[in-house]
C-alpha atoms as a PDB file:
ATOM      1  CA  UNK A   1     -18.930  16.721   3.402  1.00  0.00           C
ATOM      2  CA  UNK A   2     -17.681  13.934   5.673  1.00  0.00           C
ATOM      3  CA  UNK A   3     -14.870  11.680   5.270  1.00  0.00           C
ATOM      4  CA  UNK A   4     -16.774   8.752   3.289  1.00  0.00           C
ATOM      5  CA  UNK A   5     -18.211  11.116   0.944  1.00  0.00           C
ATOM      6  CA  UNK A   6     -14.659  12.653  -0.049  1.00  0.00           C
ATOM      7  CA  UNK A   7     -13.033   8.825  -0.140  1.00  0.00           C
ATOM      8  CA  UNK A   8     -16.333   7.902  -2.330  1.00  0.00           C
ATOM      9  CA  UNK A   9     -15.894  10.983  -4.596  1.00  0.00           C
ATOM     10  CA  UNK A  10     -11.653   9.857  -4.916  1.00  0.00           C
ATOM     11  CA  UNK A  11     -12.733   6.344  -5.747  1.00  0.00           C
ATOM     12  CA  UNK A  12     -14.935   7.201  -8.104  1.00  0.00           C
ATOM     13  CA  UNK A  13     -12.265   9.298 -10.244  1.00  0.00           C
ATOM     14  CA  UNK A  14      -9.828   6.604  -9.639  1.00  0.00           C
ATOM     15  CA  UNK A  15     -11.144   2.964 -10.108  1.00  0.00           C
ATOM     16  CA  UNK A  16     -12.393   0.424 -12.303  1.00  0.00           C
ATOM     17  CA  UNK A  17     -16.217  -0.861 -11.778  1.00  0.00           C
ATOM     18  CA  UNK A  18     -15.958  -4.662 -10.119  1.00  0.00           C
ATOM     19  CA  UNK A  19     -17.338  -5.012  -6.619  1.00  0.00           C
ATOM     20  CA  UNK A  20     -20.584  -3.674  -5.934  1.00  0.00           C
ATOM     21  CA  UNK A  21     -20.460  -2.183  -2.187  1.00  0.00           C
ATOM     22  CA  UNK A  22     -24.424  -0.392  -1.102  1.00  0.00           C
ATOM     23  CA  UNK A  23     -23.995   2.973   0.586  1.00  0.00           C
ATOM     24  CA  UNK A  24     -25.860   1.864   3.335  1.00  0.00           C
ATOM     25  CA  UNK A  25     -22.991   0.741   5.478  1.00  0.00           C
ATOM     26  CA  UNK A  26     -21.901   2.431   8.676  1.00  0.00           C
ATOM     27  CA  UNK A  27     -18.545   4.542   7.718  1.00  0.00           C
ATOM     28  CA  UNK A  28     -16.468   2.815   9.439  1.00  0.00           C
ATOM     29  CA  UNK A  29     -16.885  -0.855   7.450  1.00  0.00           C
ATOM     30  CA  UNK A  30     -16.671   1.367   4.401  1.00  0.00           C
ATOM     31  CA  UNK A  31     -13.698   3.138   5.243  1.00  0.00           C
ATOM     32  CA  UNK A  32     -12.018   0.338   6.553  1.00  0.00           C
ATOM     33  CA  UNK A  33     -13.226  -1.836   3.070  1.00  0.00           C
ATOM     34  CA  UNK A  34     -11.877   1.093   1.213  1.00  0.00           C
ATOM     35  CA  UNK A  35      -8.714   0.694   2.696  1.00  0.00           C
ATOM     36  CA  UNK A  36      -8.080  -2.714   2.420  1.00  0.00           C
ATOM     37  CA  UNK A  37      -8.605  -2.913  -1.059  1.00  0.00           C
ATOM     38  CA  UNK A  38      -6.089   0.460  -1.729  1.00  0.00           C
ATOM     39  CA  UNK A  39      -3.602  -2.108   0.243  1.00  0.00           C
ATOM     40  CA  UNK A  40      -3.943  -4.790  -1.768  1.00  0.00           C
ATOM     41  CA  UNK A  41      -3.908  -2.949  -5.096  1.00  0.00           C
ATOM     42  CA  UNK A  42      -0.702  -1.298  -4.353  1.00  0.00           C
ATOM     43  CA  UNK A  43       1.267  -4.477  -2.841  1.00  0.00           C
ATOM     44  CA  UNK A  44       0.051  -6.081  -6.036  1.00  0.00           C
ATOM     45  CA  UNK A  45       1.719  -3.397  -8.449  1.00  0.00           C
ATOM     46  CA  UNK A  46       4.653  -3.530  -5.672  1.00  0.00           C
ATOM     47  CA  UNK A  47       5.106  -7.441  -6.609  1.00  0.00           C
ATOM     48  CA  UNK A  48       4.039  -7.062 -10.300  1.00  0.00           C
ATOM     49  CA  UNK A  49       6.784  -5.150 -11.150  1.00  0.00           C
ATOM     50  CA  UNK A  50       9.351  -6.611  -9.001  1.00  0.00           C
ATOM     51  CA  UNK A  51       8.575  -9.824 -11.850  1.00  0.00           C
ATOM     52  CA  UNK A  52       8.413  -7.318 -14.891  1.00  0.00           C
ATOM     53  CA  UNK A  53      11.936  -5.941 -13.716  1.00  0.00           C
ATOM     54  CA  UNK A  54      13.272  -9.355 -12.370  1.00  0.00           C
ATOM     55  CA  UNK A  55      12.371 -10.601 -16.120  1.00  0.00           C
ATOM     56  CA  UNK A  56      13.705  -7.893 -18.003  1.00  0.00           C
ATOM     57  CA  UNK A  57      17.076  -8.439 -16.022  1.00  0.00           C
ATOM     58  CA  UNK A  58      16.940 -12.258 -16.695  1.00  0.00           C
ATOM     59  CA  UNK A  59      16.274 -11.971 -20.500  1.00  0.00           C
ATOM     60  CA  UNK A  60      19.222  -9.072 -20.629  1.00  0.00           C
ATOM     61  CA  UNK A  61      22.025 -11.651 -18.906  1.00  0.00           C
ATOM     62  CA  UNK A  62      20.231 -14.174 -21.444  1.00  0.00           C
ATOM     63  CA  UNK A  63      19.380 -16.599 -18.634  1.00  0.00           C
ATOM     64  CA  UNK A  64      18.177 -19.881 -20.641  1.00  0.00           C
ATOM     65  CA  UNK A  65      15.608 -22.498 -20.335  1.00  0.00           C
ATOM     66  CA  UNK A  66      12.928 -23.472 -22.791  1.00  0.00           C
ATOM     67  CA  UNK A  67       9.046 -23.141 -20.483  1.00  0.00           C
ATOM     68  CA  UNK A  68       6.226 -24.363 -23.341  1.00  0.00           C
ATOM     69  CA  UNK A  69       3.047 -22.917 -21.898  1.00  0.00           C
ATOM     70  CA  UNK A  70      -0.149 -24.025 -23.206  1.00  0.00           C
ATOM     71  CA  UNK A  71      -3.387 -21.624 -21.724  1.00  0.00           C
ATOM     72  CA  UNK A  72      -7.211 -22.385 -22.762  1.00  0.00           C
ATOM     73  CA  UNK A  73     -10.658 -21.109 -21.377  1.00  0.00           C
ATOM     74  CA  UNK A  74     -13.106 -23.168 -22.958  1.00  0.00           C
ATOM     75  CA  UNK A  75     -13.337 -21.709 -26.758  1.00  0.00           C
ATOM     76  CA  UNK A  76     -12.595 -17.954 -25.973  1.00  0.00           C
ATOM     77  CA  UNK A  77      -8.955 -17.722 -25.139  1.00  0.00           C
ATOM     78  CA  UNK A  78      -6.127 -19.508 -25.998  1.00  0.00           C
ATOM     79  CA  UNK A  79      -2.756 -19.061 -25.509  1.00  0.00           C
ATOM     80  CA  UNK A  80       0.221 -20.730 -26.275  1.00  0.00           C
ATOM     81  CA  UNK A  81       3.768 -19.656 -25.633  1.00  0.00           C
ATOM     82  CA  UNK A  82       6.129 -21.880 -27.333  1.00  0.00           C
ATOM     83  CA  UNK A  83      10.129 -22.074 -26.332  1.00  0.00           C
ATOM     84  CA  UNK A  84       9.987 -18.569 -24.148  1.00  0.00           C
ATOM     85  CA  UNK A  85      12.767 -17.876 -21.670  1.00  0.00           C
ATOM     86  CA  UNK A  86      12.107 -17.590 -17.851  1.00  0.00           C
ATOM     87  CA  UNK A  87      12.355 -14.199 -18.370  1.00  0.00           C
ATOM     88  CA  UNK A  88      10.045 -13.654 -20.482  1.00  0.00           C
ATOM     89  CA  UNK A  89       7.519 -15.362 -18.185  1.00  0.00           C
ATOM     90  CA  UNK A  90       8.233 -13.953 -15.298  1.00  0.00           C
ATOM     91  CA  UNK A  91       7.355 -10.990 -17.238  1.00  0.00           C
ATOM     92  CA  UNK A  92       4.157 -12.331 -18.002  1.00  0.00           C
ATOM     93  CA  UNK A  93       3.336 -13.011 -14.590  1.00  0.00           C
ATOM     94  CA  UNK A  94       4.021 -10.006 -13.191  1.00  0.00           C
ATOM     95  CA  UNK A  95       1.465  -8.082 -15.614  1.00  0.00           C
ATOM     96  CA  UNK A  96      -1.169 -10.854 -14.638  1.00  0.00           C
ATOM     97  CA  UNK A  97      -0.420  -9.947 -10.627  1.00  0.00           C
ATOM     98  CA  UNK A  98      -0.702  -6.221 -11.880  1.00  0.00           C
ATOM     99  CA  UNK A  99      -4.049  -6.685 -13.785  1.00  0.00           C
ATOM    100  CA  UNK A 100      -5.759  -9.434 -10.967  1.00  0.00           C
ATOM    101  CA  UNK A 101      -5.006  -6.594  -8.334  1.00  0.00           C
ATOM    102  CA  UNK A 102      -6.019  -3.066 -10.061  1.00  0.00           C
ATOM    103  CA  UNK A 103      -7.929  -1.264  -7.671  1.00  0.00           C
ATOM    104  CA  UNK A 104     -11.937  -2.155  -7.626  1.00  0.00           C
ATOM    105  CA  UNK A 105     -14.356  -0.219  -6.131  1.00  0.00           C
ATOM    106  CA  UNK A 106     -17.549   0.706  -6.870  1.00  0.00           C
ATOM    107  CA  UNK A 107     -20.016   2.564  -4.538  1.00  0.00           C
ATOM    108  CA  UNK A 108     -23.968   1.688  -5.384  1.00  0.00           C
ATOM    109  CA  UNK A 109     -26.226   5.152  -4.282  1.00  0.00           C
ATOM    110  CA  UNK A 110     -29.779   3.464  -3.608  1.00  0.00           C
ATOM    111  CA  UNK A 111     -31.296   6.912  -2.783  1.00  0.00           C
END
């Protein structure tokens, strides 16, 4: 078994289905692909909760401030958070930064 079949076999136990990469590619690009996209998914968590902790400790020493956020995507989603402290969003934020950069990988087998 070489060493892009055992990183394809750990990314398939480990990831969510997003981008669609065709096992054609020489090892290398995939490895190297594979890698960078491990990287970013962990710096991501990294800086997500560094917010999520950050918030917690501002809403705990009741840091205040009134941030009215108003958030629509056509007719599906809507949200509106009304009179929230910093804290709160920075909370927000940092499980948005955690959820953008979740490890995606998918391997497509043509054969």
């Amino acid at each position: 078994m070489s060493r892009l079949d055992r990183l394809l076999e750990l990314t398939r136990i480990n990831t969510k289905a997003s981008a669609q990469m065709p096992s054609d590619i020489p090892e290398k690009i995939a490895i190297a692909l594979i890698k960078a996209e491990e990287k970013k998914a962990k710096y991501g968590v990294i800086v997500g909760l560094i917010c999520i902790i950050l918030g917690f400790i501002l809403s705990i020493i009741g840091v205040a401030g009134i941030i009215n956020w108003n958030f629509k995507v056509g007719n599906y989603v809507n949200n509106s958070l009304m009179n929230a402290s910093p804290g709160v969003v920075l909370i927000f934020i940092g499980f948005f930064i955690i959820w953008v950069t979740t490890l995606k990988i998918t391997i497509e087998n043509n054969k």
